[in-house]
N, C-alpha and C. Protein backbone atom coordinates (compact mmCIF):
# COMPACT_ATOMS: atom_id res chain seq x y z
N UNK A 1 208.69 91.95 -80.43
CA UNK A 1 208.49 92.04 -81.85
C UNK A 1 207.33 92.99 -82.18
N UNK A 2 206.64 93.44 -81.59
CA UNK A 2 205.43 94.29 -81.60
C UNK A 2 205.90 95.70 -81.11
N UNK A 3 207.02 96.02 -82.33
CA UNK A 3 207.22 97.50 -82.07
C UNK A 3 207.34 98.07 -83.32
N UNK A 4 207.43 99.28 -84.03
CA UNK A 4 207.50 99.48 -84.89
C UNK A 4 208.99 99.92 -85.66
N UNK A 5 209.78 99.67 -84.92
CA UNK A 5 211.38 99.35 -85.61
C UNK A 5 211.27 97.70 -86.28
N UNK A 6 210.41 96.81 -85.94
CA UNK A 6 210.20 95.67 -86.64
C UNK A 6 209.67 95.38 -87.86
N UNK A 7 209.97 94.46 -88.56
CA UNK A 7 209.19 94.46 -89.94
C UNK A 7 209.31 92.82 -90.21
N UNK A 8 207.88 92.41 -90.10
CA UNK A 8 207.09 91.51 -90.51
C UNK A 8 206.77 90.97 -91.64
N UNK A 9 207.20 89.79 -92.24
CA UNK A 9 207.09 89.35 -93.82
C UNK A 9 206.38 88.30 -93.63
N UNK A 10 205.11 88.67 -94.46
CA UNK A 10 204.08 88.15 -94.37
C UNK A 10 203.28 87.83 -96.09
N UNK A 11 202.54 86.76 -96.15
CA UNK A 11 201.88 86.62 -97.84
C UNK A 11 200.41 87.57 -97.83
N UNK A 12 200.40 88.49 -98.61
CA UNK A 12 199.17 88.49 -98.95
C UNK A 12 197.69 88.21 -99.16
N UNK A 13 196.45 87.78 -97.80
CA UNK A 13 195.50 87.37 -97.64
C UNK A 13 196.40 85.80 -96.91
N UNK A 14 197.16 85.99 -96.39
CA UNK A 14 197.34 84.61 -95.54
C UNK A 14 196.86 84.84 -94.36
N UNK A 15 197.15 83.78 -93.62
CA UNK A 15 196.59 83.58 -91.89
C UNK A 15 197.36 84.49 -91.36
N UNK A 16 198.27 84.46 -91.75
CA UNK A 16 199.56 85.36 -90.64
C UNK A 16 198.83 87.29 -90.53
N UNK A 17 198.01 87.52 -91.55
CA UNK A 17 197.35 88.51 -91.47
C UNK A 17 196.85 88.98 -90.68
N UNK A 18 196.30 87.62 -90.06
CA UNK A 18 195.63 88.44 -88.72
C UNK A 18 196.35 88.07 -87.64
N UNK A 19 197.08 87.47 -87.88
CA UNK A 19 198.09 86.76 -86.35
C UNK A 19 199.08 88.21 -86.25
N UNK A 20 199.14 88.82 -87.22
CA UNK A 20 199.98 90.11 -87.03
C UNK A 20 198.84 90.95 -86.91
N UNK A 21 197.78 91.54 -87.28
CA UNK A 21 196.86 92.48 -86.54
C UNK A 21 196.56 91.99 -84.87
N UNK A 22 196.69 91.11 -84.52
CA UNK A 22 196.35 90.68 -83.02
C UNK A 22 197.48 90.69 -82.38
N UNK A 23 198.61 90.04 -82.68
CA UNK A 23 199.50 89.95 -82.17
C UNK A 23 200.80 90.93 -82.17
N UNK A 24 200.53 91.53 -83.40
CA UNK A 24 202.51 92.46 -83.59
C UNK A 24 201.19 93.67 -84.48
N UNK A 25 200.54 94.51 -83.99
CA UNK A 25 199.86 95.52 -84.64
C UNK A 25 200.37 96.61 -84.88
N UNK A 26 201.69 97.11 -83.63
CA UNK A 26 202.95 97.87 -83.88
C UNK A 26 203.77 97.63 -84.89
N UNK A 27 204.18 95.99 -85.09
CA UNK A 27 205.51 95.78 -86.34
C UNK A 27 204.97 96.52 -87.51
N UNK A 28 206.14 96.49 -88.81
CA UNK A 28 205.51 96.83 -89.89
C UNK A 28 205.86 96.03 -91.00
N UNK A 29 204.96 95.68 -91.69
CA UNK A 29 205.09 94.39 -92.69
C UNK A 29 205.12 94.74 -94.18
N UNK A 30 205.95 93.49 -94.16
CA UNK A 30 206.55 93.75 -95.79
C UNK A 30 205.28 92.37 -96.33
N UNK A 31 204.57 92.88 -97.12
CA UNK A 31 203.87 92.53 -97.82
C UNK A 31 204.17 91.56 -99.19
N UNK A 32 204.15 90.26 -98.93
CA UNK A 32 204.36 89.56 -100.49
C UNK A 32 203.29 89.07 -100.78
N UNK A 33 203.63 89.09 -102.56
CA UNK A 33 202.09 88.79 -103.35
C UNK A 33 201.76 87.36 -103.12
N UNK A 34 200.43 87.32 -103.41
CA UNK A 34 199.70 85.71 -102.65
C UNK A 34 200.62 84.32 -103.77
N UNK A 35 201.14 84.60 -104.80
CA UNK A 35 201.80 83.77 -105.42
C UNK A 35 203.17 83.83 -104.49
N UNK A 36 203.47 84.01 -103.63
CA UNK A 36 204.79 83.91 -102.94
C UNK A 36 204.67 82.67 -102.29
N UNK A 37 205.90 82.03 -101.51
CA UNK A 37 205.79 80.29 -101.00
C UNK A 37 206.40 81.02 -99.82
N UNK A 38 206.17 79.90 -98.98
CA UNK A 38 206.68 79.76 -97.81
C UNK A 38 208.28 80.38 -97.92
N UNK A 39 208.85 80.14 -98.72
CA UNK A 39 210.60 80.10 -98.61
C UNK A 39 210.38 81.46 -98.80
N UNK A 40 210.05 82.29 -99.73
CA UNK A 40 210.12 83.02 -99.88
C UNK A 40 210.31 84.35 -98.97
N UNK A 41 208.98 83.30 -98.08
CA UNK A 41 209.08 84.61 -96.61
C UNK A 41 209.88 84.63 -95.55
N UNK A 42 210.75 83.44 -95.58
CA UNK A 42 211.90 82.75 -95.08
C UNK A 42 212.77 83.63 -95.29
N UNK A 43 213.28 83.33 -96.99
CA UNK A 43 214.18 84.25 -97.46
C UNK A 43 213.72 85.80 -97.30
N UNK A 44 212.80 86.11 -97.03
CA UNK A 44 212.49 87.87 -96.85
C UNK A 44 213.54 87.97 -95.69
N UNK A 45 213.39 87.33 -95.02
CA UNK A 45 214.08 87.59 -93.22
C UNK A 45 215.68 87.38 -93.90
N UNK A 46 216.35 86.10 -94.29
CA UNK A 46 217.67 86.13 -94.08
C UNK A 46 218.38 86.91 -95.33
N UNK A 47 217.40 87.65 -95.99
CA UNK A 47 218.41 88.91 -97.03
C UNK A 47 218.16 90.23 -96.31
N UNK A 48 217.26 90.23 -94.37
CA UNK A 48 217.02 91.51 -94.25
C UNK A 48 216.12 92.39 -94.68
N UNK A 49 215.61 91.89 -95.76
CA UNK A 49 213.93 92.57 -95.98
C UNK A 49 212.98 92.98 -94.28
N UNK A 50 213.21 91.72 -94.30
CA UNK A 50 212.42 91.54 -93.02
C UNK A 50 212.82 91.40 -91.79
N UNK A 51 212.40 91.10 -90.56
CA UNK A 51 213.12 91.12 -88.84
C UNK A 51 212.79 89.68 -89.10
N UNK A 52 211.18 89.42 -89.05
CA UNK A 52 211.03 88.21 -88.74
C UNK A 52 209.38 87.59 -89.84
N UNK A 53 209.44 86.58 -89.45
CA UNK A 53 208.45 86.00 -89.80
C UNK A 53 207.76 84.98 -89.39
N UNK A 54 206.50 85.16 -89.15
CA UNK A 54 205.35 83.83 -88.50
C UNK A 54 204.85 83.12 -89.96
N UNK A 55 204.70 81.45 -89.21
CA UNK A 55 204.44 80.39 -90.53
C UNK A 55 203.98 79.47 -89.64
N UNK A 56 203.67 78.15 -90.66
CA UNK A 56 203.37 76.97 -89.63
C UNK A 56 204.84 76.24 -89.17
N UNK A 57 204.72 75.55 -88.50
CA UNK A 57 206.07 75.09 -87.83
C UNK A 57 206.57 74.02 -89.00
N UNK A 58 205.92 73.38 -89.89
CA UNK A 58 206.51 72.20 -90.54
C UNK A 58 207.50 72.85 -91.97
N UNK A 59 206.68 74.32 -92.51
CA UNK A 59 207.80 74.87 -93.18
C UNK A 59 208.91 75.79 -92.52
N UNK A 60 208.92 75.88 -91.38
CA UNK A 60 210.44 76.17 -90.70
C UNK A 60 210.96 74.96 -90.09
N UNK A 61 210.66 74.36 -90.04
CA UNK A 61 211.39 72.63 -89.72
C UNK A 61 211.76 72.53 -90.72
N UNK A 62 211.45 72.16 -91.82
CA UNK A 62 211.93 71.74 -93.05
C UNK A 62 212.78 72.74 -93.54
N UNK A 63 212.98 73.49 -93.36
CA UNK A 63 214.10 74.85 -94.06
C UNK A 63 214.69 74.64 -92.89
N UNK A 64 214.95 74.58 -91.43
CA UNK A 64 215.62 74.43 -90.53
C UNK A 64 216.55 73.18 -91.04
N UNK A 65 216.16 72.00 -91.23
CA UNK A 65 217.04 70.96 -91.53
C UNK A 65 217.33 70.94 -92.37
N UNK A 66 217.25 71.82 -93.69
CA UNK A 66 217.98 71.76 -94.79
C UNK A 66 218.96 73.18 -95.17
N UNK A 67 218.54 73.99 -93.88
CA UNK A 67 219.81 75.17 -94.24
C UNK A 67 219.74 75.31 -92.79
N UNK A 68 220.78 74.33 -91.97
CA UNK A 68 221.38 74.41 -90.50
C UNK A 68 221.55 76.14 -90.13
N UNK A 69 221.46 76.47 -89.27
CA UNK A 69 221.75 77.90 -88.83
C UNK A 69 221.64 79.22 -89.32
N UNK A 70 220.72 78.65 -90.31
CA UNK A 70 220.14 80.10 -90.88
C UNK A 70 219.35 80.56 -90.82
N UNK A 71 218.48 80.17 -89.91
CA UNK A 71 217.12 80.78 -89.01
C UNK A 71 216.78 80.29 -88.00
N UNK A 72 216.19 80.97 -86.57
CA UNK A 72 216.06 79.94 -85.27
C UNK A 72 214.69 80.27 -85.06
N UNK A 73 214.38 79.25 -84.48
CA UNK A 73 212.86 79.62 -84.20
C UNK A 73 213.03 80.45 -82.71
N UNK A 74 212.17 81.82 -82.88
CA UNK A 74 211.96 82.65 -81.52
C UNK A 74 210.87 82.48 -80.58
N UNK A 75 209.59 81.87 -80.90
CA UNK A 75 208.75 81.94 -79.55
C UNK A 75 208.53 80.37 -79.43
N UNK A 76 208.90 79.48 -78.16
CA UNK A 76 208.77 78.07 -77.86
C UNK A 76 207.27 77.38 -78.09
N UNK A 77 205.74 78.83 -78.13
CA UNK A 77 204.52 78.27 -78.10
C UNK A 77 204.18 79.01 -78.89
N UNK A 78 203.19 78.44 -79.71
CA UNK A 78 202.44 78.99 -81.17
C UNK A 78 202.14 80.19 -80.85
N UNK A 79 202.27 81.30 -82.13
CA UNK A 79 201.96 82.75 -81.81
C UNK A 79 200.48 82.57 -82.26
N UNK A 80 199.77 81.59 -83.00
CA UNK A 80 197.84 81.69 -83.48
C UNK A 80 198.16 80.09 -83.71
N UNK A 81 196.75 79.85 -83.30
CA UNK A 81 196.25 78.56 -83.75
C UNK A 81 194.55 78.92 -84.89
N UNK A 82 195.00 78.48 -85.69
CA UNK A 82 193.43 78.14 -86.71
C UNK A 82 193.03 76.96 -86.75
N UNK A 83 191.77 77.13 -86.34
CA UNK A 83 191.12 75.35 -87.29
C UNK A 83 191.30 74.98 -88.81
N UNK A 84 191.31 73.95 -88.95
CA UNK A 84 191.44 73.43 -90.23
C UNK A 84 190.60 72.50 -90.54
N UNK A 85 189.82 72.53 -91.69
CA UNK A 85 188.82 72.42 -92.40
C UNK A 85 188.62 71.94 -93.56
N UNK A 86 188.52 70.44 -93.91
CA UNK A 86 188.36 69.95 -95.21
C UNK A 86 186.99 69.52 -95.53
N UNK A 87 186.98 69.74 -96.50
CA UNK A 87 185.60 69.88 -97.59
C UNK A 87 185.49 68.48 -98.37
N UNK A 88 184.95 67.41 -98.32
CA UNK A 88 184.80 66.75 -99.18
C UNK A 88 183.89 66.73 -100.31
């Protein structure tokens, strides 16, 4: 996926920002505005906008079980891990 016949759909100032500068710095990304959702970048990939797309696993589970065979997950181990951080 880190070639530049690829194209990467990704949100605007999300995590995946840098998981694609580290990881796919060759692909080339289709850029959606920070008001975009998860599905959205989903749907970038299955209208072909896009090749592919990195997310957390619970919004491709959940679009996995509610639209059977319309997207597979490609790498078996996380492409980035972030900490997560709540503020009380």
């Amino acid at each position: 996926m880190n070639n530049a016949q690829y194209i990467l759909a990704k949100i605007d100032g999300g995590a995946v920002n840098q998981i694609a500068k580290d990881r796919f710095p060759k692909a080339k990304g289709l850029s959606l505005s920070e008001m975009s959702t998860n599905i959205d970048v989903i749907e970038s990939v299955i209208t072909g906008k896009a090749d592919f797309a990195v997310d957390d696993a619970t919004s491709f589970m959940g679009y996995m079980k509610n639209n059977p065979n319309k997207i597979k997950r490609f790498f078996d181990e996380a492409v980035g891990v972030f900490p997560a951080v709540m503020l009380l």
